[in-house]
PDB file of N, CA and C in Angstrom:
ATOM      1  N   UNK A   1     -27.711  16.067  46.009  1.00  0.00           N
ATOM      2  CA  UNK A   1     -28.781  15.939  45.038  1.00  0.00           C
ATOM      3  C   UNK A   1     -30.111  15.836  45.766  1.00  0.00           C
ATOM      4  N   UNK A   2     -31.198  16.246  45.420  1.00  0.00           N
ATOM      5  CA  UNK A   2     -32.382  16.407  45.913  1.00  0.00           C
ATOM      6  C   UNK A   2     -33.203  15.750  44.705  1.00  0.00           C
ATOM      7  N   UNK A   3     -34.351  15.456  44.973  1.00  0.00           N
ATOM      8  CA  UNK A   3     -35.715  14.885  44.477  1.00  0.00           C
ATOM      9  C   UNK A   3     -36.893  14.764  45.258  1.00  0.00           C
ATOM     10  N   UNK A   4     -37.665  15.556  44.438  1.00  0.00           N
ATOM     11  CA  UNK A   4     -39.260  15.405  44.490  1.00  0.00           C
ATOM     12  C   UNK A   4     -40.062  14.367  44.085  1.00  0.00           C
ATOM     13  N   UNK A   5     -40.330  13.420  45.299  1.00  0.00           N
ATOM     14  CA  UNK A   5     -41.452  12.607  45.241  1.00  0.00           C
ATOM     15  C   UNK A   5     -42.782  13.035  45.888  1.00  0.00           C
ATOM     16  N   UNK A   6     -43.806  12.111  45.107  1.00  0.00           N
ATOM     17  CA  UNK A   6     -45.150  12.532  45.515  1.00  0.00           C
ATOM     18  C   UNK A   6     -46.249  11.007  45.662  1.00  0.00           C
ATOM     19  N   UNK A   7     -45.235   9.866  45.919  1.00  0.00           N
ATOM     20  CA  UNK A   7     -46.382   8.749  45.419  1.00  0.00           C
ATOM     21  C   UNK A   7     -45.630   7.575  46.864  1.00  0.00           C
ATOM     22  N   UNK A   8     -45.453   6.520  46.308  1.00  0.00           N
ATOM     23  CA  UNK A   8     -44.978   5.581  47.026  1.00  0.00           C
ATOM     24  C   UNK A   8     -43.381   6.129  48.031  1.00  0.00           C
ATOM     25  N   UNK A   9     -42.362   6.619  46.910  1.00  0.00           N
ATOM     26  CA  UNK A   9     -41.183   7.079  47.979  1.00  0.00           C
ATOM     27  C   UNK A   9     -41.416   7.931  49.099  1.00  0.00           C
ATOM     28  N   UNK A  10     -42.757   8.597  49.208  1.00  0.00           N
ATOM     29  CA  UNK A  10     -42.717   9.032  50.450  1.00  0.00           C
ATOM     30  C   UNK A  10     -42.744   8.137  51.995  1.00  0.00           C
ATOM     31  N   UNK A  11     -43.103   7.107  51.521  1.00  0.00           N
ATOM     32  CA  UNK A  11     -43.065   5.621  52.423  1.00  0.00           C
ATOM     33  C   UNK A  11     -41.668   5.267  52.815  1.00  0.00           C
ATOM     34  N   UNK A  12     -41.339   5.403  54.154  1.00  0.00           N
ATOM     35  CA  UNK A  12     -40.298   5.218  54.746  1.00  0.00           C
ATOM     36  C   UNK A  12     -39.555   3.242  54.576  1.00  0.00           C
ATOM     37  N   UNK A  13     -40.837   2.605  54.468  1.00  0.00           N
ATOM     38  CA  UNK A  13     -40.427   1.474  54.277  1.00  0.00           C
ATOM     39  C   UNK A  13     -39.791   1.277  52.756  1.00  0.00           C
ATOM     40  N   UNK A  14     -40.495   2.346  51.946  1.00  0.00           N
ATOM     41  CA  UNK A  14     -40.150   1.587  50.563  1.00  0.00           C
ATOM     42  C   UNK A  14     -38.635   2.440  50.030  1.00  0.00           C
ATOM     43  N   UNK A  15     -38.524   3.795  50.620  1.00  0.00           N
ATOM     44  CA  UNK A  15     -37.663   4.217  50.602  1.00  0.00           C
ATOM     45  C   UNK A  15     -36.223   3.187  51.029  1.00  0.00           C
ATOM     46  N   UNK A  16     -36.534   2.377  52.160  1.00  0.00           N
ATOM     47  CA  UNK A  16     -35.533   1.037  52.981  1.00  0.00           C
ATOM     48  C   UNK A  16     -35.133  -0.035  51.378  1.00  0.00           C
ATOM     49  N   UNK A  17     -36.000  -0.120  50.855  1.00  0.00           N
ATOM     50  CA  UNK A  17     -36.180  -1.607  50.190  1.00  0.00           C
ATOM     51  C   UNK A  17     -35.174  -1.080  48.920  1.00  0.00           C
ATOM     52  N   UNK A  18     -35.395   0.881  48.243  1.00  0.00           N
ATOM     53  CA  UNK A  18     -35.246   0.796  47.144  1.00  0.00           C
ATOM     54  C   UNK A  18     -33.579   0.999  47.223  1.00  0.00           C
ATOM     55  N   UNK A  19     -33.112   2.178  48.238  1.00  0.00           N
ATOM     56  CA  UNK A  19     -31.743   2.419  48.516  1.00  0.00           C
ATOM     57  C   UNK A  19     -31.047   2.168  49.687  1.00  0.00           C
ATOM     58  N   UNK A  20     -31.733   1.423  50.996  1.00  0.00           N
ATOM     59  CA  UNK A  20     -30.927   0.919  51.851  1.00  0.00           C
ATOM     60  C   UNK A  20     -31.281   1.383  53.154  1.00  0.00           C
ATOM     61  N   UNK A  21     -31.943   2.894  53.050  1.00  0.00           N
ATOM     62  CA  UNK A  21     -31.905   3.648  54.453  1.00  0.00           C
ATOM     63  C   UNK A  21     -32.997   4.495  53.917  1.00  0.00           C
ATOM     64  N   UNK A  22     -33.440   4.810  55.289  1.00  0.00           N
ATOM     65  CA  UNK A  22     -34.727   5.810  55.394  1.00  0.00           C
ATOM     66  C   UNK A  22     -34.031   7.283  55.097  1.00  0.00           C
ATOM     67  N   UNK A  23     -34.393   7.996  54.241  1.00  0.00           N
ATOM     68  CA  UNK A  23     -33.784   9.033  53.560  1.00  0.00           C
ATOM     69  C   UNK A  23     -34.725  10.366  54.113  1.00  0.00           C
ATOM     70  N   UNK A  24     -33.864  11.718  54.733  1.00  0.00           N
ATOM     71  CA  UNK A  24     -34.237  12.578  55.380  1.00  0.00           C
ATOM     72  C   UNK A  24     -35.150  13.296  53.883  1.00  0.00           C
ATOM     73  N   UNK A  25     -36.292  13.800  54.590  1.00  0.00           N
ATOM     74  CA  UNK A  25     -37.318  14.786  53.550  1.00  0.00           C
ATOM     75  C   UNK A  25     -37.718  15.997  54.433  1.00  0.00           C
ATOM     76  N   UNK A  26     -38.000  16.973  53.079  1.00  0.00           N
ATOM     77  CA  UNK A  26     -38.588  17.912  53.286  1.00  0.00           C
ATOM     78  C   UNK A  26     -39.901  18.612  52.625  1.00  0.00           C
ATOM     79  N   UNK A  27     -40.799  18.435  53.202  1.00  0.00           N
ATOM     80  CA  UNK A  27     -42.137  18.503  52.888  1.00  0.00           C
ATOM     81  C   UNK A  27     -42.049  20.195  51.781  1.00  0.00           C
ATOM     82  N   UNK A  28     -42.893  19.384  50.961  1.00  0.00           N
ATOM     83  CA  UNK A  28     -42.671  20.681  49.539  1.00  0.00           C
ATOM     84  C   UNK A  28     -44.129  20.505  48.516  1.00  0.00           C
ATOM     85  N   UNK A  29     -44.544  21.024  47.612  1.00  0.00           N
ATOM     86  CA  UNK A  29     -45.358  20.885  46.704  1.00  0.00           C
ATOM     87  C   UNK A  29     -44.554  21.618  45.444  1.00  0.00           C
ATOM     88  N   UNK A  30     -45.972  20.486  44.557  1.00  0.00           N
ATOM     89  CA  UNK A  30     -44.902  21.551  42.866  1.00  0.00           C
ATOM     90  C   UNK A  30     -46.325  21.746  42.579  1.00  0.00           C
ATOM     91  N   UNK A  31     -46.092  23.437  42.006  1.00  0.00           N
ATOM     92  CA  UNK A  31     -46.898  24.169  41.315  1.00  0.00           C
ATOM     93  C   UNK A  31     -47.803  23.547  40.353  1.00  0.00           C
ATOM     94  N   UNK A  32     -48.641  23.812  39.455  1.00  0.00           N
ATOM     95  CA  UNK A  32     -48.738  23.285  38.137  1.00  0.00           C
ATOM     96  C   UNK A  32     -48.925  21.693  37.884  1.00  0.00           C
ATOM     97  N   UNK A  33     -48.854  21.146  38.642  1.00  0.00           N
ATOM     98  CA  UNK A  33     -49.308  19.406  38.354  1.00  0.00           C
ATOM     99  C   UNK A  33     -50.308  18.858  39.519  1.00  0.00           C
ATOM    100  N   UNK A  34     -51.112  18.035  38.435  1.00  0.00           N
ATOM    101  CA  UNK A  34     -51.544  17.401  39.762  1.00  0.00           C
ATOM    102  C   UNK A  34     -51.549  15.779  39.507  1.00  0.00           C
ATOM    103  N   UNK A  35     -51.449  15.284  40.682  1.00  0.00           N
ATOM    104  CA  UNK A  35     -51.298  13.976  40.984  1.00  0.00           C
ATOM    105  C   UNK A  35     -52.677  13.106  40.601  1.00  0.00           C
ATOM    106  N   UNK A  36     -51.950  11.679  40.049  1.00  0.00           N
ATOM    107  CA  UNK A  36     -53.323  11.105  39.564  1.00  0.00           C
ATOM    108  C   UNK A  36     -52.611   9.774  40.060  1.00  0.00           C
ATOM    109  N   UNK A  37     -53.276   8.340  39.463  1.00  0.00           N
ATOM    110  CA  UNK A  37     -52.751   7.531  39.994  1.00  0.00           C
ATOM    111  C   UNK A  37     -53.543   6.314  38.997  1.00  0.00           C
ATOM    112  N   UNK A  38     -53.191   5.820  38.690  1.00  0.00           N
ATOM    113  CA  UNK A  38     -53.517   4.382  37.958  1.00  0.00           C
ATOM    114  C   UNK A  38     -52.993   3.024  37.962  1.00  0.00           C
ATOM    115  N   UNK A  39     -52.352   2.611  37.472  1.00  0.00           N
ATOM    116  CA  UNK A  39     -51.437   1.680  38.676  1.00  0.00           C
ATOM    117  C   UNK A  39     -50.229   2.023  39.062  1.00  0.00           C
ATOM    118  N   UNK A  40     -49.909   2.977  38.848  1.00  0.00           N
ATOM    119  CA  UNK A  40     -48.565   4.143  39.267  1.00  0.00           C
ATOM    120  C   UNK A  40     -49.087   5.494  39.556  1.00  0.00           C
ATOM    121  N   UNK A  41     -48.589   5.855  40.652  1.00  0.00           N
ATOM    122  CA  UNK A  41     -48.944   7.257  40.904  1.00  0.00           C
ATOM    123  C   UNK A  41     -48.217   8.435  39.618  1.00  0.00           C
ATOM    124  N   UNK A  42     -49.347   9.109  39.826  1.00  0.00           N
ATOM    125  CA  UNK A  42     -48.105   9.924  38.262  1.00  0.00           C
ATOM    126  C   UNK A  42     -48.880  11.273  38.450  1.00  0.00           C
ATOM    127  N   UNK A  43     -48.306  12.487  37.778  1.00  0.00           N
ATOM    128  CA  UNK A  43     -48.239  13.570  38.065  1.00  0.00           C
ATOM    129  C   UNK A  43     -48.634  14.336  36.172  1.00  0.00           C
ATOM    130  N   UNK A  44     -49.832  15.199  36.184  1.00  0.00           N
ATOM    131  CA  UNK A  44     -49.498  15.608  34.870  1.00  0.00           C
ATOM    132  C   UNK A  44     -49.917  17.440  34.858  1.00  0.00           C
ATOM    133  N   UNK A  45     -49.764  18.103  34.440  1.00  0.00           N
ATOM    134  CA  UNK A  45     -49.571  19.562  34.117  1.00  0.00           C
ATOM    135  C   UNK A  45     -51.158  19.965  34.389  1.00  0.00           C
ATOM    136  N   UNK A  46     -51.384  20.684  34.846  1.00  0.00           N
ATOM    137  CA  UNK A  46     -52.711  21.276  34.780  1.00  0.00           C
ATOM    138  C   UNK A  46     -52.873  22.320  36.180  1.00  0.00           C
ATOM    139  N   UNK A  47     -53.489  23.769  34.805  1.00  0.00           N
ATOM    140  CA  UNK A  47     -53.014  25.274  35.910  1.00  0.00           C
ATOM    141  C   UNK A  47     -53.889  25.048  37.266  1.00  0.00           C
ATOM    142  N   UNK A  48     -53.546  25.202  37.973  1.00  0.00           N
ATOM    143  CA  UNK A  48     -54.144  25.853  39.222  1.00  0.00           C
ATOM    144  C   UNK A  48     -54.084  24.596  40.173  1.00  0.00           C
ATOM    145  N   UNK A  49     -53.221  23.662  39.620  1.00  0.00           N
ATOM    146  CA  UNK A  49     -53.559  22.441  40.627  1.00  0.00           C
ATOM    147  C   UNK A  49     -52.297  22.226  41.391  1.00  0.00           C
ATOM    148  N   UNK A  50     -51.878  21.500  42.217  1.00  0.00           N
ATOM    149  CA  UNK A  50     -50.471  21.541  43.186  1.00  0.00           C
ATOM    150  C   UNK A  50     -50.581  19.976  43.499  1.00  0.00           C
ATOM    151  N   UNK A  51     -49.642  19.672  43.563  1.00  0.00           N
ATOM    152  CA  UNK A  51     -48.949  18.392  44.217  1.00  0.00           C
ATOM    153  C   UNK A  51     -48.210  18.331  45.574  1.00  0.00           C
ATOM    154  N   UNK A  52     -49.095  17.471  46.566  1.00  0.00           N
ATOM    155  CA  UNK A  52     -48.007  17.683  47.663  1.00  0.00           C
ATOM    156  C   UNK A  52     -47.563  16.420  47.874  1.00  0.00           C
ATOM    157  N   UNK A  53     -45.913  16.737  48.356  1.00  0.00           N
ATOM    158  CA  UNK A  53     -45.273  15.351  48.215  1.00  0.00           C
ATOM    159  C   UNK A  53     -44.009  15.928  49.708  1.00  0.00           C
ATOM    160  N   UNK A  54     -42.622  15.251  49.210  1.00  0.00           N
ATOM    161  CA  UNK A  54     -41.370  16.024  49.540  1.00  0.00           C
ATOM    162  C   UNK A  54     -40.243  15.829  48.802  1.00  0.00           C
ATOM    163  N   UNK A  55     -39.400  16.797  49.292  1.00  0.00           N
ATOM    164  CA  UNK A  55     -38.075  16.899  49.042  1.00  0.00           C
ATOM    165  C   UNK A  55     -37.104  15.506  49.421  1.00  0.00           C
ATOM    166  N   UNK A  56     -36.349  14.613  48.885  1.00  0.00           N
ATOM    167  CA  UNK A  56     -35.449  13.583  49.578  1.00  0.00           C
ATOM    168  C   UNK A  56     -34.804  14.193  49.198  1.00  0.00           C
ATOM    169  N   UNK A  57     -33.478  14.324  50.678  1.00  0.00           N
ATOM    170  CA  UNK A  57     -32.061  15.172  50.690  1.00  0.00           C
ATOM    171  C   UNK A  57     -31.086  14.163  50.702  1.00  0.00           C
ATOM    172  N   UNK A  58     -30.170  14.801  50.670  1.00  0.00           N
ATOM    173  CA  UNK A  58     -28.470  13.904  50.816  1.00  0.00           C
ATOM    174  C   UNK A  58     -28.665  12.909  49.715  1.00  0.00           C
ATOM    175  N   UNK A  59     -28.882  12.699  48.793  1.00  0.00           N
ATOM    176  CA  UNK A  59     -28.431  11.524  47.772  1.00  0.00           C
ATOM    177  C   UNK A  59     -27.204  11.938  47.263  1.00  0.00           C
ATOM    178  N   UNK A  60     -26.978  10.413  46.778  1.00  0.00           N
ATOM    179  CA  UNK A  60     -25.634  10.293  46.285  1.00  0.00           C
ATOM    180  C   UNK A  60     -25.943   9.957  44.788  1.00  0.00           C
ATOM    181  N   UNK A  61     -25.065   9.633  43.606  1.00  0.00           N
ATOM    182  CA  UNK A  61     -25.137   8.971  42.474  1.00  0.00           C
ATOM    183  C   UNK A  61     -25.688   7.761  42.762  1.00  0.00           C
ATOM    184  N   UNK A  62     -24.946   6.993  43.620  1.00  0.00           N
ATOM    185  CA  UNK A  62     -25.702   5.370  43.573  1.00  0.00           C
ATOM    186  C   UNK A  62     -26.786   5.473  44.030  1.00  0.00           C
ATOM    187  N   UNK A  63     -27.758   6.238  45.020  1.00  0.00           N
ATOM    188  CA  UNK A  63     -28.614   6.396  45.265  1.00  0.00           C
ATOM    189  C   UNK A  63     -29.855   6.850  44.025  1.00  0.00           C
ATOM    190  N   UNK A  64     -29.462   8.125  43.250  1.00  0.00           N
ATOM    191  CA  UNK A  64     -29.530   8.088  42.463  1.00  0.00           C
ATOM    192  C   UNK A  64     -30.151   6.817  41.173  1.00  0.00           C
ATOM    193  N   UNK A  65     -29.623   6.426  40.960  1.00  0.00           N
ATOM    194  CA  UNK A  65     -29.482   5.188  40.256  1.00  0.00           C
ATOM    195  C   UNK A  65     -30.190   4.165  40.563  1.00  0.00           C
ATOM    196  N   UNK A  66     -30.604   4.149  41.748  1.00  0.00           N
ATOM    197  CA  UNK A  66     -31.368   2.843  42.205  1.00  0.00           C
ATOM    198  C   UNK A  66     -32.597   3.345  42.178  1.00  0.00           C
ATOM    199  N   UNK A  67     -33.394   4.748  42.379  1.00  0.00           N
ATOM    200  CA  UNK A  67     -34.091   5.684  42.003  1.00  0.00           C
ATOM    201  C   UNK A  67     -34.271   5.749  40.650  1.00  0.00           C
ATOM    202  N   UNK A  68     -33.539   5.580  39.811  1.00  0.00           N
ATOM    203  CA  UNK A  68     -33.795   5.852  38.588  1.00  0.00           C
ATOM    204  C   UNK A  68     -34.043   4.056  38.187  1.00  0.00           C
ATOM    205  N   UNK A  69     -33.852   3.260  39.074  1.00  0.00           N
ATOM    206  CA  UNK A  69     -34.406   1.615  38.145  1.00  0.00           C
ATOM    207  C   UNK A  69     -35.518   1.461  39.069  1.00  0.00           C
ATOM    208  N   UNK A  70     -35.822   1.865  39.952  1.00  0.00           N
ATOM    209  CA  UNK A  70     -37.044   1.814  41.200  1.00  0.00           C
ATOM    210  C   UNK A  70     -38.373   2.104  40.198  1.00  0.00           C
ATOM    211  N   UNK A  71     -37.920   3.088  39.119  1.00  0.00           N
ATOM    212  CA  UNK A  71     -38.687   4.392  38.351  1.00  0.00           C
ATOM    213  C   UNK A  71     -39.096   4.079  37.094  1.00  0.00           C
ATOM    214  N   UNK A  72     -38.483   2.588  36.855  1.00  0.00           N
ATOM    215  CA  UNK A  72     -38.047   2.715  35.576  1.00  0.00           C
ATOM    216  C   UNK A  72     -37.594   3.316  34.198  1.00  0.00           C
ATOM    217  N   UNK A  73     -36.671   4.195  34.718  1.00  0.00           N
ATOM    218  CA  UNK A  73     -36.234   5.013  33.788  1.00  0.00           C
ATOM    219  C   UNK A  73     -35.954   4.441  32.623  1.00  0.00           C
ATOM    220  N   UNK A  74     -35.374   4.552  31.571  1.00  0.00           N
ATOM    221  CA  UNK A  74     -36.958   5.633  30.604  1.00  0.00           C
ATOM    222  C   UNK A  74     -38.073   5.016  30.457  1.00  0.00           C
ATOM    223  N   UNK A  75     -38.620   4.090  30.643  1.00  0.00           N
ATOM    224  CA  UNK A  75     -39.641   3.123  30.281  1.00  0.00           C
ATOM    225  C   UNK A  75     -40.869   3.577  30.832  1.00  0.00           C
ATOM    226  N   UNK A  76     -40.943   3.795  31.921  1.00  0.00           N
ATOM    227  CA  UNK A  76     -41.944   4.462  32.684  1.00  0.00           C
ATOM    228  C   UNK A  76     -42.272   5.645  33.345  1.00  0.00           C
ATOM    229  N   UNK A  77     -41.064   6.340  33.345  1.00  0.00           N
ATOM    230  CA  UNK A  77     -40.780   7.371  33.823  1.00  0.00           C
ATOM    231  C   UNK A  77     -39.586   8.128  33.168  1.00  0.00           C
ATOM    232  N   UNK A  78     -39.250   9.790  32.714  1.00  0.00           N
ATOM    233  CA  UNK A  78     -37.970  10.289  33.066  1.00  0.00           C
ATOM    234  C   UNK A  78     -37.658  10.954  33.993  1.00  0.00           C
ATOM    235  N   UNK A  79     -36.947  11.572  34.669  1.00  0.00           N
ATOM    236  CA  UNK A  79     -36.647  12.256  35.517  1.00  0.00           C
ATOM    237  C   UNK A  79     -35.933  13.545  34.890  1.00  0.00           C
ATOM    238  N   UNK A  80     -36.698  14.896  35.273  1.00  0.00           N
ATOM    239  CA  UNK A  80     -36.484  16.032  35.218  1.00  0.00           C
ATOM    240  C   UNK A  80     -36.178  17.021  36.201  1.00  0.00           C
ATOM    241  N   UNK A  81     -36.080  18.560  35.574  1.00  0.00           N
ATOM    242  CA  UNK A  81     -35.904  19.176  36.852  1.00  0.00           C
ATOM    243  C   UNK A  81     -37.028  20.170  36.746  1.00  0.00           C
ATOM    244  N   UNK A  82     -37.689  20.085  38.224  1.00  0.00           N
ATOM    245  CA  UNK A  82     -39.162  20.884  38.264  1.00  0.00           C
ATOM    246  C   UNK A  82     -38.576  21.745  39.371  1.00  0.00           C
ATOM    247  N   UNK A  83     -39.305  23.354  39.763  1.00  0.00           N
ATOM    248  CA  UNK A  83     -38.908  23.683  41.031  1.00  0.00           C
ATOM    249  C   UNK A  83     -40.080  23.620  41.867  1.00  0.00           C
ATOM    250  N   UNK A  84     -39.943  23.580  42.882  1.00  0.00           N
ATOM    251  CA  UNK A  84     -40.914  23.037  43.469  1.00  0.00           C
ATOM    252  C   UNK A  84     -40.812  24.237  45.175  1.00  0.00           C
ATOM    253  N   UNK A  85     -41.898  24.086  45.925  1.00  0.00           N
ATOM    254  CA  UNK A  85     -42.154  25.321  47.156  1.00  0.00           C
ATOM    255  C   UNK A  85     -41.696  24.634  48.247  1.00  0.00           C
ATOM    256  N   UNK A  86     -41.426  25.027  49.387  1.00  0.00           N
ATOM    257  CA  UNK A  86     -41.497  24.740  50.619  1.00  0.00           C
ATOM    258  C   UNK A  86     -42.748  25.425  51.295  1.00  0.00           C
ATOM    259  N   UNK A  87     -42.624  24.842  52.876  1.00  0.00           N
ATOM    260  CA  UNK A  87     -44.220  25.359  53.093  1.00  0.00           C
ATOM    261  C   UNK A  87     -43.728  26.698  53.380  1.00  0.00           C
ATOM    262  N   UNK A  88     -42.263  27.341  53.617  1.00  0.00           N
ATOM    263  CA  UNK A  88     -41.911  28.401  54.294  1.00  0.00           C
ATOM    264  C   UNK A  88     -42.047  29.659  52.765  1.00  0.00           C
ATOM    265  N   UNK A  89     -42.324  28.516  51.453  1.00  0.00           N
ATOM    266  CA  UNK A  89     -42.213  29.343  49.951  1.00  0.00           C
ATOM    267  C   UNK A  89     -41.495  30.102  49.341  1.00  0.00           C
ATOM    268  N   UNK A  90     -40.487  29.012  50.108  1.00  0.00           N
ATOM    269  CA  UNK A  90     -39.162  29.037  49.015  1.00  0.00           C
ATOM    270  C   UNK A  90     -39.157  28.463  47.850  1.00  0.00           C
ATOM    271  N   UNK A  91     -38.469  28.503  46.692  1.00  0.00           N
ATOM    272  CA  UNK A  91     -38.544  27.911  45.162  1.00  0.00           C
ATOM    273  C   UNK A  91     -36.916  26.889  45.475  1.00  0.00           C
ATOM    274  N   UNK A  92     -36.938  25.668  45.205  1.00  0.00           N
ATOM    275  CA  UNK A  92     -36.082  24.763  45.149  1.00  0.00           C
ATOM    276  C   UNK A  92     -36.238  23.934  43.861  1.00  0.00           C
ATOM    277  N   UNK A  93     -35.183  24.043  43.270  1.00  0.00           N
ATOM    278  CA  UNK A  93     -34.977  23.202  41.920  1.00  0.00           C
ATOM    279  C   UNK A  93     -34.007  21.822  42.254  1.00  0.00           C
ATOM    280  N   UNK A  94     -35.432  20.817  41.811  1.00  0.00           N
ATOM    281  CA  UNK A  94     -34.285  19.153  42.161  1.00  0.00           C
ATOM    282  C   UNK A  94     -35.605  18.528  41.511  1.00  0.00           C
ATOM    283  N   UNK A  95     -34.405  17.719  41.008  1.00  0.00           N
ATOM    284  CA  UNK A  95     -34.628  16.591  40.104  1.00  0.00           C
ATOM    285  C   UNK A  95     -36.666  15.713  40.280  1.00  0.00           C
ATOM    286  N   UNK A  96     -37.239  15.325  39.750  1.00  0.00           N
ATOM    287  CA  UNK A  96     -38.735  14.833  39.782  1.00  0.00           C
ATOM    288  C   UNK A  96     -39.224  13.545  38.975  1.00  0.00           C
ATOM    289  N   UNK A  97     -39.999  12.542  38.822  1.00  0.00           N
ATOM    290  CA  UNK A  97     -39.960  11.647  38.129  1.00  0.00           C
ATOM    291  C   UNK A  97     -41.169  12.025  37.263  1.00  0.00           C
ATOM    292  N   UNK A  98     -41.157  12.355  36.135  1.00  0.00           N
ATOM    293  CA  UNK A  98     -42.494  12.549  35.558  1.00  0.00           C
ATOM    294  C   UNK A  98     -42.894  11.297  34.569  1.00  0.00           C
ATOM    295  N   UNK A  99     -43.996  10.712  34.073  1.00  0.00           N
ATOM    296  CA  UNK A  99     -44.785  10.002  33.361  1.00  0.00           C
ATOM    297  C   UNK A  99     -44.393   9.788  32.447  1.00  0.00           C
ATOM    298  N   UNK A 100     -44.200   8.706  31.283  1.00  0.00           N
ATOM    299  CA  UNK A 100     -43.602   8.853  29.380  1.00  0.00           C
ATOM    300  C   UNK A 100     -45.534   8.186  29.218  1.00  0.00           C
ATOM    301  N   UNK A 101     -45.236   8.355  28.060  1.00  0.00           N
ATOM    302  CA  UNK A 101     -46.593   7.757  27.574  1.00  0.00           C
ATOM    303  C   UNK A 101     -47.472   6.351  27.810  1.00  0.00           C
ATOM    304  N   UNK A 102     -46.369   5.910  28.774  1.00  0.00           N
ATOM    305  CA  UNK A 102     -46.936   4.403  29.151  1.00  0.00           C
ATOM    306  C   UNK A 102     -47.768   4.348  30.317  1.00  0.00           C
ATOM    307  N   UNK A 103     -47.016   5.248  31.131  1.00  0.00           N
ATOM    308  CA  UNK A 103     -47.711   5.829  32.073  1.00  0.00           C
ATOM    309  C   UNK A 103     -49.432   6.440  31.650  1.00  0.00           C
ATOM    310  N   UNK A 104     -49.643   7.319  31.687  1.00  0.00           N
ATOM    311  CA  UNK A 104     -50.792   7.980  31.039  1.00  0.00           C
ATOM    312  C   UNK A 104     -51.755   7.711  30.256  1.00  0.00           C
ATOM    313  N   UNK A 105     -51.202   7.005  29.495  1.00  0.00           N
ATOM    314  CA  UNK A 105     -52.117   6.066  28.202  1.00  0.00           C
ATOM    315  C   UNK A 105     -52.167   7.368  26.910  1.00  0.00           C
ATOM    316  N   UNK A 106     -51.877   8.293  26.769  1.00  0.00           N
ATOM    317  CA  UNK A 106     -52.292   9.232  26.014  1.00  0.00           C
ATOM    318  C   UNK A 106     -51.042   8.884  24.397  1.00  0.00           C
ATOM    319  N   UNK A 107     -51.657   9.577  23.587  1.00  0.00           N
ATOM    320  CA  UNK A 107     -50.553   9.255  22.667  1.00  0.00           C
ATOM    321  C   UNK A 107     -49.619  10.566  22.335  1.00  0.00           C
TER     322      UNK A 107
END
């Protein structure tokens, strides 16, 4: 399983705290969003803009999962599937945490 982060999990320490171990990445951007930040980093749709973040490889379900309460799934976040580039511009489809309305403030 793969996932695209762009905010705090790129932090090797926090990556330690949320699932146990520093988790191998691969530097990527997603098309179409750009990164904002308010008291959560968060990501919202708008053409011509890019997000650079990376790829986290090798997860497992439990990994997974601790990712998804790190995230607060659904409360603060869901997790979808975006595809996203490498710098070599390749298209890779894995999983992303995007914003719910609490996030954003918008209605």
């Amino acid at each position: 399983m793969r996932v695209f982060v762009y905010g705090s999990l790129l932090d090797r320490a926090c990556q330690r705290a949320v699932v146990g171990r520093e988790l191998r990445m691969h530097r990527a951007r997603l098309v179409g969003f750009e990164r904002r930040r308010g008291r959560y980093f968060y990501i919202v749709p708008r053409a011509g803009a890019e997000t650079a973040g990376a790829i986290l490889l090798g997860l497992d379900p439990r990994d997974l999962q601790a990712l998804d309460r790190y995230e607060e799934v659904p409360s603060l976040y869901t997790r979808e599937v975006v595809t996203v580039r490498t710098g070599g511009g390749a298209k890779i489809a894995c999983w992303c945490y995007l914003p719910t309305r609490r996030i954003t403030g918008e209605r």
